[in-house]
PDB file of N, CA and C in Angstrom:
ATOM      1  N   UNK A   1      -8.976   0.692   7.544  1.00  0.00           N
ATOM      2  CA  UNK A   1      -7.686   1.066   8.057  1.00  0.00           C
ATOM      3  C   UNK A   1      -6.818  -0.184   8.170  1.00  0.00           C
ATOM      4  N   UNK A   2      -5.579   0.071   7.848  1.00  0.00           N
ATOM      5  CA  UNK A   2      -4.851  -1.303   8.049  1.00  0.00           C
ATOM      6  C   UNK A   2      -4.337  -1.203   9.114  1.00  0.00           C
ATOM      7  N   UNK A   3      -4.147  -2.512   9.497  1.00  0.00           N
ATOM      8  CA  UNK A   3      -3.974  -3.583  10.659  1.00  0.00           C
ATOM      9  C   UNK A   3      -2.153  -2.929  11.094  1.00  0.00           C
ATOM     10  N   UNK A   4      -2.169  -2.748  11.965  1.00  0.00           N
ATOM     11  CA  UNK A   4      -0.916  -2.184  12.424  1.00  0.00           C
ATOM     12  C   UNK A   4       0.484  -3.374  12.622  1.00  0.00           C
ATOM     13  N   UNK A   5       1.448  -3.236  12.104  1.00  0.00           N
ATOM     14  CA  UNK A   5       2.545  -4.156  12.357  1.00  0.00           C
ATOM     15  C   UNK A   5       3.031  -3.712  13.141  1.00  0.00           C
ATOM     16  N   UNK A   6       3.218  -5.296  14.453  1.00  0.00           N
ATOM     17  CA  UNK A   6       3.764  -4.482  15.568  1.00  0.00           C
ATOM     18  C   UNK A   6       3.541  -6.344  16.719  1.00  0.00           C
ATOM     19  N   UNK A   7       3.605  -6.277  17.722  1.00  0.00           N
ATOM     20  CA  UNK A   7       3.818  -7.476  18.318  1.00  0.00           C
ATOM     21  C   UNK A   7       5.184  -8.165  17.880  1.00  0.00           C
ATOM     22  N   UNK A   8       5.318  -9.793  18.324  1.00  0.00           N
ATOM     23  CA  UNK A   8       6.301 -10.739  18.620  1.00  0.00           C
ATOM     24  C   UNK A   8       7.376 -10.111  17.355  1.00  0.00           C
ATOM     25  N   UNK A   9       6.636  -9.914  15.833  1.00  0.00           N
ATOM     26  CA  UNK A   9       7.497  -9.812  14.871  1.00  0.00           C
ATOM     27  C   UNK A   9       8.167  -8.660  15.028  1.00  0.00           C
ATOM     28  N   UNK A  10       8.046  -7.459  15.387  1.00  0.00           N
ATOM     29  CA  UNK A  10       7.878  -6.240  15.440  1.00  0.00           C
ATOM     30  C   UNK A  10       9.113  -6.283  16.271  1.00  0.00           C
ATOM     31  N   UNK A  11       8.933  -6.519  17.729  1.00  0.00           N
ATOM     32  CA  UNK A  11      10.091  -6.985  18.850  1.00  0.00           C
ATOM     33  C   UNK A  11      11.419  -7.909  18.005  1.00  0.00           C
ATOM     34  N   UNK A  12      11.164  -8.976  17.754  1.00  0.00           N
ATOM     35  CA  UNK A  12      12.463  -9.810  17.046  1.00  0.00           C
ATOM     36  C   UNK A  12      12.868  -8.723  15.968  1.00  0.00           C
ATOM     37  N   UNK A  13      12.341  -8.132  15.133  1.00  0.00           N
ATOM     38  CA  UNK A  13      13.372  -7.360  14.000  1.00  0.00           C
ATOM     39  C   UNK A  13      13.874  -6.197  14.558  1.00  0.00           C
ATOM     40  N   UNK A  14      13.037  -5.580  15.670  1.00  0.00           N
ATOM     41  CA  UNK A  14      13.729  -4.597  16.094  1.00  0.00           C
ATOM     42  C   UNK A  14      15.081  -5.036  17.481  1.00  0.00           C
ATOM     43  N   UNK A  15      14.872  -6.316  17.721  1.00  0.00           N
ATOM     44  CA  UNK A  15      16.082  -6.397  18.779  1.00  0.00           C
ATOM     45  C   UNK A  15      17.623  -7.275  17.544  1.00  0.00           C
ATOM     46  N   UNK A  16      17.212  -7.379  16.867  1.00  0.00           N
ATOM     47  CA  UNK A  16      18.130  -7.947  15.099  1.00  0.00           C
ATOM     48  C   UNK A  16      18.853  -6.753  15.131  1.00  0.00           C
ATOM     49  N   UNK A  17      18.043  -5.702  14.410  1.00  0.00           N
ATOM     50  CA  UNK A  17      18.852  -3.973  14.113  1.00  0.00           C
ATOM     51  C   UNK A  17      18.981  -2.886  15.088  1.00  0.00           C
ATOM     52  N   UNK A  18      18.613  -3.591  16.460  1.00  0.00           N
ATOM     53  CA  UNK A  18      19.551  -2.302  17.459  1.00  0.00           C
ATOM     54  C   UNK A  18      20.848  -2.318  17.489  1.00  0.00           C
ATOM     55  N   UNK A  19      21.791  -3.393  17.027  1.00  0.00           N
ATOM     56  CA  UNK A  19      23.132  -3.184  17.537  1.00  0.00           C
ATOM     57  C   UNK A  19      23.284  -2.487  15.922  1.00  0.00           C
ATOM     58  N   UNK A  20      23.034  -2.740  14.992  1.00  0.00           N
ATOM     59  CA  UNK A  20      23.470  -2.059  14.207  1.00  0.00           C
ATOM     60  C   UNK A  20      23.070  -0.834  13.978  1.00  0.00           C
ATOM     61  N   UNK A  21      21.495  -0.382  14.153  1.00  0.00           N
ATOM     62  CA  UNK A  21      21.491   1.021  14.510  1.00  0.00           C
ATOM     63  C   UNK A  21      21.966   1.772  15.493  1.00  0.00           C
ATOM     64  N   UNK A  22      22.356   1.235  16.177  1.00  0.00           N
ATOM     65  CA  UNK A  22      23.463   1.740  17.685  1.00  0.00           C
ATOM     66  C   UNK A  22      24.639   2.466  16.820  1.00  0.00           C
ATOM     67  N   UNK A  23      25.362   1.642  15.948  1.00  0.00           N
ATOM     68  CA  UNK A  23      26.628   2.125  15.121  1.00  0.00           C
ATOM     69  C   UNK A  23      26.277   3.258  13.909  1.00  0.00           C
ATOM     70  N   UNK A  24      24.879   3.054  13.336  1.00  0.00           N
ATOM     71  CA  UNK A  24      25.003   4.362  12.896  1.00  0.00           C
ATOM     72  C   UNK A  24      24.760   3.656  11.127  1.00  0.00           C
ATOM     73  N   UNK A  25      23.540   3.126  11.116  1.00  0.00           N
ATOM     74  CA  UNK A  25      23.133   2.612   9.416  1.00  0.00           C
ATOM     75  C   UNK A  25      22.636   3.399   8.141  1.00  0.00           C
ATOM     76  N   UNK A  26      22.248   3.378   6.970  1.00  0.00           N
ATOM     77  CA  UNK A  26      21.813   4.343   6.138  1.00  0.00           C
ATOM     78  C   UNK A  26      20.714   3.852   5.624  1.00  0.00           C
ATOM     79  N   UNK A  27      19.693   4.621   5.994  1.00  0.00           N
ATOM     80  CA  UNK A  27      18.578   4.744   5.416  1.00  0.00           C
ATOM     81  C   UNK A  27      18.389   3.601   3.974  1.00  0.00           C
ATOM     82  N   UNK A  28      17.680   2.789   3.805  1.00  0.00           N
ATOM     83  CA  UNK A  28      17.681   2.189   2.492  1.00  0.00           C
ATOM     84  C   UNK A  28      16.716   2.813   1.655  1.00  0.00           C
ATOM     85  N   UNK A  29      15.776   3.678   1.799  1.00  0.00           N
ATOM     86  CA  UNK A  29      14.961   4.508   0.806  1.00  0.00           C
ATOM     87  C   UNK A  29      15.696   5.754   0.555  1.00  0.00           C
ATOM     88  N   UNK A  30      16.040   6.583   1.905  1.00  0.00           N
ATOM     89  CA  UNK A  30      16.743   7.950   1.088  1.00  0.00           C
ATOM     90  C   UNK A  30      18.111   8.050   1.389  1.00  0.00           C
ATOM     91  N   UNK A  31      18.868   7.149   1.809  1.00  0.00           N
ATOM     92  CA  UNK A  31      20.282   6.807   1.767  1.00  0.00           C
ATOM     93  C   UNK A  31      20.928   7.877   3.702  1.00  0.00           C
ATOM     94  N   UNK A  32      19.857   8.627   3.782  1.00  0.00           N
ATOM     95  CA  UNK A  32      20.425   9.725   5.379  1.00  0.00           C
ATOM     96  C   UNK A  32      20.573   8.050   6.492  1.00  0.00           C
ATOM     97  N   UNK A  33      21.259   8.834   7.322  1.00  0.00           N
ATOM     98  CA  UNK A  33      21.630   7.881   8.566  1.00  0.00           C
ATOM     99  C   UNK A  33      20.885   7.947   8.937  1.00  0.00           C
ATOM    100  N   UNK A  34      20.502   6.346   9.504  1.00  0.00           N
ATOM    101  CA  UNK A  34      19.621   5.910  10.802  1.00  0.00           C
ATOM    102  C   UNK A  34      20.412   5.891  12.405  1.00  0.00           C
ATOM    103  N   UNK A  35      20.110   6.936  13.077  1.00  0.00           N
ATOM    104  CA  UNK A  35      20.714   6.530  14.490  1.00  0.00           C
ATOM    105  C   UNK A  35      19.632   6.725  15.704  1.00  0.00           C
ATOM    106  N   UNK A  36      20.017   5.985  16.858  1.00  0.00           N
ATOM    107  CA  UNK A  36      18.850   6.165  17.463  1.00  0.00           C
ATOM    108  C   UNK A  36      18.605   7.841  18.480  1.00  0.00           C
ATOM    109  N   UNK A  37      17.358   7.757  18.477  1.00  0.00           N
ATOM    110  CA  UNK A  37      17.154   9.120  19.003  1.00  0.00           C
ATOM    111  C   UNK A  37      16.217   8.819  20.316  1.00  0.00           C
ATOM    112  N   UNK A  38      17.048   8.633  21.323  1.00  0.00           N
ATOM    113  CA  UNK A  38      15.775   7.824  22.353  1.00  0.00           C
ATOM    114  C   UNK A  38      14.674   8.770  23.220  1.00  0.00           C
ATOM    115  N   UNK A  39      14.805  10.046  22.808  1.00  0.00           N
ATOM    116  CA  UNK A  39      13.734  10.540  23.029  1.00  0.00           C
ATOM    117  C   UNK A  39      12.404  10.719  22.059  1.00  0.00           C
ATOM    118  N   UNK A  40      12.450   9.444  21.468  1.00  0.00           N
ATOM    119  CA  UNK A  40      11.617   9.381  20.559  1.00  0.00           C
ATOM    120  C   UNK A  40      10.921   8.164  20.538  1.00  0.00           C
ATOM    121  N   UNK A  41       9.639   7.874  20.655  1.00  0.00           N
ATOM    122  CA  UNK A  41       8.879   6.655  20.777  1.00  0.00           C
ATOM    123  C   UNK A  41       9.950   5.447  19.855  1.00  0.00           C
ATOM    124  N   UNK A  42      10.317   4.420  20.287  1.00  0.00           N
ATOM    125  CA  UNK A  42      10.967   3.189  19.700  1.00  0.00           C
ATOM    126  C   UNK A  42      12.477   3.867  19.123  1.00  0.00           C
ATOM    127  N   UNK A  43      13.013   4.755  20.006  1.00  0.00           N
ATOM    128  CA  UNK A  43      14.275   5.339  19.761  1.00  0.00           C
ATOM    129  C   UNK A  43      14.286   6.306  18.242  1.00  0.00           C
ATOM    130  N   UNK A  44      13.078   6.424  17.647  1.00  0.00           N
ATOM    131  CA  UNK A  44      13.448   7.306  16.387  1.00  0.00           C
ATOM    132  C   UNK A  44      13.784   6.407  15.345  1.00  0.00           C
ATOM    133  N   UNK A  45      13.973   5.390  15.228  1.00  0.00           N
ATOM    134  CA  UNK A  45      13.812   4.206  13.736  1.00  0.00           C
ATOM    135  C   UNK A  45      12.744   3.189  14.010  1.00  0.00           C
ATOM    136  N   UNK A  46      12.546   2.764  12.767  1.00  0.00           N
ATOM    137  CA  UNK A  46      11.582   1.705  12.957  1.00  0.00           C
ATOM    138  C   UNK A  46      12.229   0.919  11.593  1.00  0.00           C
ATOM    139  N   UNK A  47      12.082  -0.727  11.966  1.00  0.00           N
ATOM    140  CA  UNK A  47      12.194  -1.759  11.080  1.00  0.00           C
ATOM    141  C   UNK A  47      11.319  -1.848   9.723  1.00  0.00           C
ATOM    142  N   UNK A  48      11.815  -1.613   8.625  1.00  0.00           N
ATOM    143  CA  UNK A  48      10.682  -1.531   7.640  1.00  0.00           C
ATOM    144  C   UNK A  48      10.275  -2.798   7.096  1.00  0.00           C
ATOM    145  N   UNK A  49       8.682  -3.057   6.914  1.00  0.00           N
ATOM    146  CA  UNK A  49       7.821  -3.850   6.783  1.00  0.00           C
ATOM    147  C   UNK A  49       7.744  -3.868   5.112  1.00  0.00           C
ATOM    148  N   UNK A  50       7.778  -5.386   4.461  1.00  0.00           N
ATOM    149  CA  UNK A  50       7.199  -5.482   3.120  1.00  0.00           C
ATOM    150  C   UNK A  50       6.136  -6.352   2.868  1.00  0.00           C
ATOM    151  N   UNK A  51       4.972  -6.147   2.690  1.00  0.00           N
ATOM    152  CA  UNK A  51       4.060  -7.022   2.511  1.00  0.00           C
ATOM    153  C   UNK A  51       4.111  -8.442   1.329  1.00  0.00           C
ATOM    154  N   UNK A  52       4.042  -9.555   1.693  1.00  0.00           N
ATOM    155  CA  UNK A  52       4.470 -10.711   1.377  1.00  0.00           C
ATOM    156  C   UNK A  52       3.343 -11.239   1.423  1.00  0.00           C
ATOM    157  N   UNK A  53       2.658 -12.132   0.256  1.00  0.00           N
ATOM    158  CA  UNK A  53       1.705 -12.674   0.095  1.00  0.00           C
ATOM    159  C   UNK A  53       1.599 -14.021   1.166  1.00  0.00           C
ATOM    160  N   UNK A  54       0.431 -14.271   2.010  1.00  0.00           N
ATOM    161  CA  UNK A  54       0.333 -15.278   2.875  1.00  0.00           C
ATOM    162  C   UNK A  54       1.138 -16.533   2.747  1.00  0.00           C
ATOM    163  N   UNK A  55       0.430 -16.769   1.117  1.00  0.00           N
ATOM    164  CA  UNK A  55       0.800 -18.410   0.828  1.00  0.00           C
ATOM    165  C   UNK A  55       2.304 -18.277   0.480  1.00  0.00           C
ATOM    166  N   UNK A  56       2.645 -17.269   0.683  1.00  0.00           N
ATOM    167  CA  UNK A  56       4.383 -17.768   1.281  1.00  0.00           C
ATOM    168  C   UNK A  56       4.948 -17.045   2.526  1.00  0.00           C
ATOM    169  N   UNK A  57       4.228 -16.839   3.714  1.00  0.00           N
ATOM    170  CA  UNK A  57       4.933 -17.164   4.981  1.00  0.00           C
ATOM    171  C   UNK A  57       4.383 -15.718   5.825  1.00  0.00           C
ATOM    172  N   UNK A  58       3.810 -14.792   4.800  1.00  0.00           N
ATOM    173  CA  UNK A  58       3.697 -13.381   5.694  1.00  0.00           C
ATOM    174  C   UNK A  58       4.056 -12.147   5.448  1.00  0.00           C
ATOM    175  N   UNK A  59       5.233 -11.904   6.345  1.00  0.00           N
ATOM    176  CA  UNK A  59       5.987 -10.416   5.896  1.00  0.00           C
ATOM    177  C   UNK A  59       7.477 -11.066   6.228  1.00  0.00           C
ATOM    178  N   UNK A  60       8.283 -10.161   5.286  1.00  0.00           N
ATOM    179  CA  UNK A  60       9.655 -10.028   5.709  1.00  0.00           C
ATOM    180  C   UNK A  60      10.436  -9.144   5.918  1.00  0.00           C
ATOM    181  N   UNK A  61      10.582  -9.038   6.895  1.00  0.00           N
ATOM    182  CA  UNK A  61      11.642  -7.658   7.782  1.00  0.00           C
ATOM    183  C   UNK A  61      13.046  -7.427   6.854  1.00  0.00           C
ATOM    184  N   UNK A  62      12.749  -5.859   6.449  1.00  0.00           N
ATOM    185  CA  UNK A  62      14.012  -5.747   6.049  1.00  0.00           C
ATOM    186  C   UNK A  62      14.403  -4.734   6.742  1.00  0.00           C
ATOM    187  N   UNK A  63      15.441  -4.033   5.935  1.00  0.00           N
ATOM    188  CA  UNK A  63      16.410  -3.018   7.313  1.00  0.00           C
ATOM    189  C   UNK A  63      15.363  -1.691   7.623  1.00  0.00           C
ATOM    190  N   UNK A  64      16.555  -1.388   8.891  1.00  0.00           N
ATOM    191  CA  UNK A  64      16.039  -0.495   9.518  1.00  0.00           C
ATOM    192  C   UNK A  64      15.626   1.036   8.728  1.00  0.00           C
ATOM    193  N   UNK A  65      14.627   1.655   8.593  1.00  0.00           N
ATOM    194  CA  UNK A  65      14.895   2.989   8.143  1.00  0.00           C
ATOM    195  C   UNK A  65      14.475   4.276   9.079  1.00  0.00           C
ATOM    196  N   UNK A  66      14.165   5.661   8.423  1.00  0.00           N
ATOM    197  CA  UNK A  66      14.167   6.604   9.501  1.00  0.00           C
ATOM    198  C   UNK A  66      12.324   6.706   8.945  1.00  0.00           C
ATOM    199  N   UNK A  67      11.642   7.146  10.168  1.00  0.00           N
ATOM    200  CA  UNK A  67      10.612   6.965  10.625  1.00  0.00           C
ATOM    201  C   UNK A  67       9.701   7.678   9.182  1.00  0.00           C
ATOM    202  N   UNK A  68      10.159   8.557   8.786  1.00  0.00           N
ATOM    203  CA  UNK A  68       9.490   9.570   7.789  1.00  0.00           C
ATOM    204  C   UNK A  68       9.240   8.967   6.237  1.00  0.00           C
ATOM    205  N   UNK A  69      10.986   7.658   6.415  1.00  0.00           N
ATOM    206  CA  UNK A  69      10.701   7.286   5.022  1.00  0.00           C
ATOM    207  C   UNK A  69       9.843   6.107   4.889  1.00  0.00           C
ATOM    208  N   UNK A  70       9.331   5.625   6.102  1.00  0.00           N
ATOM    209  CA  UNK A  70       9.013   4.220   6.258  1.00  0.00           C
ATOM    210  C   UNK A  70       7.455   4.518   6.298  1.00  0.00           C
ATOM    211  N   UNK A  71       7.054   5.818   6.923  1.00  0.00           N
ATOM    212  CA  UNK A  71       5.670   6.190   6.810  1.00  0.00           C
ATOM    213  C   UNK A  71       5.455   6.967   5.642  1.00  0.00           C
ATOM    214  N   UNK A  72       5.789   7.128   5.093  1.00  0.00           N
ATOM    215  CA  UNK A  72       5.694   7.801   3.532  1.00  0.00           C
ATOM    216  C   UNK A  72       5.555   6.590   3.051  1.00  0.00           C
ATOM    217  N   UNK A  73       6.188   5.901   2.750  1.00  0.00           N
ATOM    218  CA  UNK A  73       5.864   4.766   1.695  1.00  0.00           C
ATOM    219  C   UNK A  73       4.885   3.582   2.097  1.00  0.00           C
ATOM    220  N   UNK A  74       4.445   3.483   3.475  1.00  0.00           N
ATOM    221  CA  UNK A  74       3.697   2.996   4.087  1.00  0.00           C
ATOM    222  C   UNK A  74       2.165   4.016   3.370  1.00  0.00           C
ATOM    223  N   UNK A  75       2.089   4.948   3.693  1.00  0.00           N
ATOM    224  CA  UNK A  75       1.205   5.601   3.156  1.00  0.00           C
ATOM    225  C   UNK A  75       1.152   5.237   1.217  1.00  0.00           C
ATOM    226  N   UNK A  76       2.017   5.713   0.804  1.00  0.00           N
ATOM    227  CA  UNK A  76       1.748   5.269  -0.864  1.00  0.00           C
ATOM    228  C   UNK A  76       1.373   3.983  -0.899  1.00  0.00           C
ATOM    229  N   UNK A  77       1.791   2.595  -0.086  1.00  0.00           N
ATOM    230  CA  UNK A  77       1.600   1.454  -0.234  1.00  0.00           C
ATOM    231  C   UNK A  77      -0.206   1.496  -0.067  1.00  0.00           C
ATOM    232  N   UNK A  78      -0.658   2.562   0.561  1.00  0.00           N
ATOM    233  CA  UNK A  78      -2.063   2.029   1.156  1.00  0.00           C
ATOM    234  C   UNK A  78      -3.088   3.207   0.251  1.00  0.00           C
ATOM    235  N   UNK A  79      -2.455   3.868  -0.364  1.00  0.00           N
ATOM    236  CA  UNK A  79      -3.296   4.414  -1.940  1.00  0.00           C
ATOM    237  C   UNK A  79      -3.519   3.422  -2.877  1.00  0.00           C
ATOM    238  N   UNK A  80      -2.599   2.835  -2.974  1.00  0.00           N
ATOM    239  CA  UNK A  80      -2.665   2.001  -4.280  1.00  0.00           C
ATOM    240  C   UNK A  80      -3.369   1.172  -3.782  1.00  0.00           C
ATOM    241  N   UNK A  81      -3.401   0.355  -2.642  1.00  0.00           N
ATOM    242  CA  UNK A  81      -4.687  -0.331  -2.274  1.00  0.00           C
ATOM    243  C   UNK A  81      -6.212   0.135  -2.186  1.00  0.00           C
ATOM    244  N   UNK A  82      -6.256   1.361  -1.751  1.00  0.00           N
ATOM    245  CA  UNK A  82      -7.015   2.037  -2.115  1.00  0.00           C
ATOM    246  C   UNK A  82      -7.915   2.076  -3.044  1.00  0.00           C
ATOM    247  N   UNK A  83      -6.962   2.232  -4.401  1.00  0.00           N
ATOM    248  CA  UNK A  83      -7.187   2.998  -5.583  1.00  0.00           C
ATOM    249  C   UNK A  83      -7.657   1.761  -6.166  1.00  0.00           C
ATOM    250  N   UNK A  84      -6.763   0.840  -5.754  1.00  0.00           N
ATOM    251  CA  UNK A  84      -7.521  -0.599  -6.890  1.00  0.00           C
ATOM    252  C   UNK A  84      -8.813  -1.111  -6.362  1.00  0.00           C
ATOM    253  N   UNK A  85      -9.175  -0.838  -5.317  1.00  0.00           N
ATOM    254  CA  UNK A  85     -10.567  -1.660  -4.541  1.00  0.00           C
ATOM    255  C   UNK A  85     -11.499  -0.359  -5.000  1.00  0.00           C
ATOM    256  N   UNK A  86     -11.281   0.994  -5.574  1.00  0.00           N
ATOM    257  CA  UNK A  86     -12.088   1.569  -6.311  1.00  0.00           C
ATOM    258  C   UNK A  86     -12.241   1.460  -8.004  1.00  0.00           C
ATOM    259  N   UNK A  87     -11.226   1.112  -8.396  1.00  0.00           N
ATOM    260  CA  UNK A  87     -11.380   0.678  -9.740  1.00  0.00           C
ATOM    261  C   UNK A  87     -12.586  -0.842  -9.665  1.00  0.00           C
ATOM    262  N   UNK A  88     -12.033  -1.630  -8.847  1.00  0.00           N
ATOM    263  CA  UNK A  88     -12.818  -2.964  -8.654  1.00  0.00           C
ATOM    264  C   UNK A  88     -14.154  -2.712  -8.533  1.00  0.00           C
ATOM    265  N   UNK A  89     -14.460  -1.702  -7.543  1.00  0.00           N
ATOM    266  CA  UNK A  89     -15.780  -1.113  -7.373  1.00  0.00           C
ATOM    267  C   UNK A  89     -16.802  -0.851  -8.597  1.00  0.00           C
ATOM    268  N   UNK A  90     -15.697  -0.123  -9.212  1.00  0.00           N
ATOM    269  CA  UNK A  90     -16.365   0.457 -10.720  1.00  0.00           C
ATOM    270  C   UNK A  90     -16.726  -0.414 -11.674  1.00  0.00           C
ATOM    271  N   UNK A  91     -15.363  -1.229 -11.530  1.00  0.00           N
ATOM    272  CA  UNK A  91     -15.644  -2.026 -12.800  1.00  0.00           C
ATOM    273  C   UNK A  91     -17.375  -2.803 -12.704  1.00  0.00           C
ATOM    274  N   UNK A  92     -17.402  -3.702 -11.297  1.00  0.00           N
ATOM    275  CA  UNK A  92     -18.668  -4.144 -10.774  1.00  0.00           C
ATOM    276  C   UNK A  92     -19.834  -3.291 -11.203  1.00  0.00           C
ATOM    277  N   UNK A  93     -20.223  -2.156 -10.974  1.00  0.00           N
ATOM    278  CA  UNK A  93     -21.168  -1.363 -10.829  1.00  0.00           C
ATOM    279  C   UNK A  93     -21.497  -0.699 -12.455  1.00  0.00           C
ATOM    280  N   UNK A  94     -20.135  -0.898 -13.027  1.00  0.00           N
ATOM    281  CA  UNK A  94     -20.507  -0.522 -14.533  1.00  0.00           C
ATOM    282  C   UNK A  94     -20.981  -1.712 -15.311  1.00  0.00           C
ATOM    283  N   UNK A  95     -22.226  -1.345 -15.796  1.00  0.00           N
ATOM    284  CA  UNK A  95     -22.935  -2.319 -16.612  1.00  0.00           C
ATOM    285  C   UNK A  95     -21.673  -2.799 -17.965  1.00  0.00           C
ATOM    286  N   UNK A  96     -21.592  -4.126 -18.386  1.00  0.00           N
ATOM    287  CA  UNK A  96     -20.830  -4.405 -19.403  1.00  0.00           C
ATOM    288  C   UNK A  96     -21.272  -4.381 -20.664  1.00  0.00           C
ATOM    289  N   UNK A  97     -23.038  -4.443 -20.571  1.00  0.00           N
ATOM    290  CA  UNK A  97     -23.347  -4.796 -22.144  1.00  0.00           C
ATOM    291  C   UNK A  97     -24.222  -3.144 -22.435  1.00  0.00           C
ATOM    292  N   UNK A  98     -24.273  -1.945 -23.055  1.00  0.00           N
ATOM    293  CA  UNK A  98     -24.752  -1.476 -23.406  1.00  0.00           C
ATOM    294  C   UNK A  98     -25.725  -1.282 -23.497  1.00  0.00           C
ATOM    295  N   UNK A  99     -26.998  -0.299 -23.158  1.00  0.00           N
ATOM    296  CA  UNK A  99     -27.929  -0.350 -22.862  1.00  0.00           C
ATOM    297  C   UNK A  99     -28.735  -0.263 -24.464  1.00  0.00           C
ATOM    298  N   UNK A 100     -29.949  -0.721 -24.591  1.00  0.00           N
ATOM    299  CA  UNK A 100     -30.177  -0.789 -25.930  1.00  0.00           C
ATOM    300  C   UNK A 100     -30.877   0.554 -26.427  1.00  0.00           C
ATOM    301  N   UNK A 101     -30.804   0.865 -27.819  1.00  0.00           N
ATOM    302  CA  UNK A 101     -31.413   1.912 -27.518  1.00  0.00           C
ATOM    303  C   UNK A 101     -33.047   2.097 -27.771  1.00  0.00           C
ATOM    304  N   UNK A 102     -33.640   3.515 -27.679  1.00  0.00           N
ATOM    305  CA  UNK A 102     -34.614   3.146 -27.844  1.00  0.00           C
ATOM    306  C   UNK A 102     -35.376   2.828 -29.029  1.00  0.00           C
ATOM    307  N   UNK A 103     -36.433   2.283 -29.105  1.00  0.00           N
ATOM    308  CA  UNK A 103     -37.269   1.721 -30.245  1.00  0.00           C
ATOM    309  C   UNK A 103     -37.090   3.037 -31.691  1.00  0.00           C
ATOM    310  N   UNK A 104     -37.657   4.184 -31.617  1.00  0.00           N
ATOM    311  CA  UNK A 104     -37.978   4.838 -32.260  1.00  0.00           C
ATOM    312  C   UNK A 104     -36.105   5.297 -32.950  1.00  0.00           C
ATOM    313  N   UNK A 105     -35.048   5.490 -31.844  1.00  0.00           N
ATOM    314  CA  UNK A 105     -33.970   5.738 -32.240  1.00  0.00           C
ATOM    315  C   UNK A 105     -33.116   4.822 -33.340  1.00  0.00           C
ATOM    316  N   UNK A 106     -33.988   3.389 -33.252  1.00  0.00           N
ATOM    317  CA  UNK A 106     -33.557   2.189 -33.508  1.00  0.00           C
ATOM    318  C   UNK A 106     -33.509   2.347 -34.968  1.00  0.00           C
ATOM    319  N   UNK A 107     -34.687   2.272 -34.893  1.00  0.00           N
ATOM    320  CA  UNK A 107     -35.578   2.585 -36.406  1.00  0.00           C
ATOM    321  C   UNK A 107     -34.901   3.648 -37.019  1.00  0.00           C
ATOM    322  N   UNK A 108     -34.878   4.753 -36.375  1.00  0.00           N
ATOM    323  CA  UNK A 108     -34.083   5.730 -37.589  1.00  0.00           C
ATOM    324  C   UNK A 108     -32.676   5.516 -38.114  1.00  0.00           C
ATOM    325  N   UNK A 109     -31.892   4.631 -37.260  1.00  0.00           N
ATOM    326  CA  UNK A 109     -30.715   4.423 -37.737  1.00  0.00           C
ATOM    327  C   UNK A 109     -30.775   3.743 -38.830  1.00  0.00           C
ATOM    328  N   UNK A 110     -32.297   2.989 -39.088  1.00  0.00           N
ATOM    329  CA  UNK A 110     -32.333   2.085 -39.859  1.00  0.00           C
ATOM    330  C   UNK A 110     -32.362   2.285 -41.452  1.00  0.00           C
ATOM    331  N   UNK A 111     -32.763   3.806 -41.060  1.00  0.00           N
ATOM    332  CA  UNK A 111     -34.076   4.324 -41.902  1.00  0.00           C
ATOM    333  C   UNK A 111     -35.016   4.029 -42.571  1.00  0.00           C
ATOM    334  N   UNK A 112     -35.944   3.867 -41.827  1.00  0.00           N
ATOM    335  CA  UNK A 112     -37.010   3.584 -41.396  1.00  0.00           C
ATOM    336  C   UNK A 112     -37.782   5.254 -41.288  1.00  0.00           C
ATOM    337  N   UNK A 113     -38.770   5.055 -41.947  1.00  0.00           N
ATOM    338  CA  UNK A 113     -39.451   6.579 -41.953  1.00  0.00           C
ATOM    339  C   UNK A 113     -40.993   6.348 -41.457  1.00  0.00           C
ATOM    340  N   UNK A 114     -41.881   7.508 -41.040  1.00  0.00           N
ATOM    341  CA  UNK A 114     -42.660   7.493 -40.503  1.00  0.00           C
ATOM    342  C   UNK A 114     -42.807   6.878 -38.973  1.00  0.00           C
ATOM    343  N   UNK A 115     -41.606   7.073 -38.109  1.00  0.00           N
ATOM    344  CA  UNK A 115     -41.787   6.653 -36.379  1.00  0.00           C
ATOM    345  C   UNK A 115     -41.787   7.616 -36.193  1.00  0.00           C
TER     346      UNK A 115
END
């Protein structure tokens, strides 16, 4: 299961895009307005997360979106991780060199008579 984004970073991007989700922003995946809905855990938006390779700094916060589009693609992001640590799997576990065949099969390809 992945590691949840959320702490110090989580707080700074979301106190960045409250004044502008206060006014009323658009969605950057499906273009609908982001506004806040404060009867909703973290007002009903959340800051969307892009995964950024370590050896350059982490993650970088980009804008705000609405909760549905940010966990949707949060979800597709974590198939494809998925999907490749099962290909990886396979590839490992599948023998590379062909198994030989057997003696007698050998021979007949050869033709070779009487095996």
């Amino acid at each position: 299961m992945a590691k949840r984004w959320g702490g110090h970073e989580s707080r700074k991007a979301r106190a960045q895009w409250r004044p502008k989700v206060a006014q009323g922003v658009p969605c950057c995946r499906c273009g609908g307005l982001v506004v806040p809905r404060p009867w909703l855990p973290h007002d009903g938006w959340e800051p969307d997360h892009y995964p950024v390779p370590r050896w350059k700094g982490g993650k970088v916060t980009w804008p705000a979106h609405s909760p549905e589009c940010n966990q949707s693609e949060g979800g597709k992001d974590g198939a494809r991780i998925t999907n490749a640590r099962r290909a990886e799997r396979r590839e490992i576990t599948r023998p590379s060199v062909k198994p030989a065949l057997p003696f007698a099969a050998s021979e007949q390809s050869r033709g070779i008579r009487g095996v």
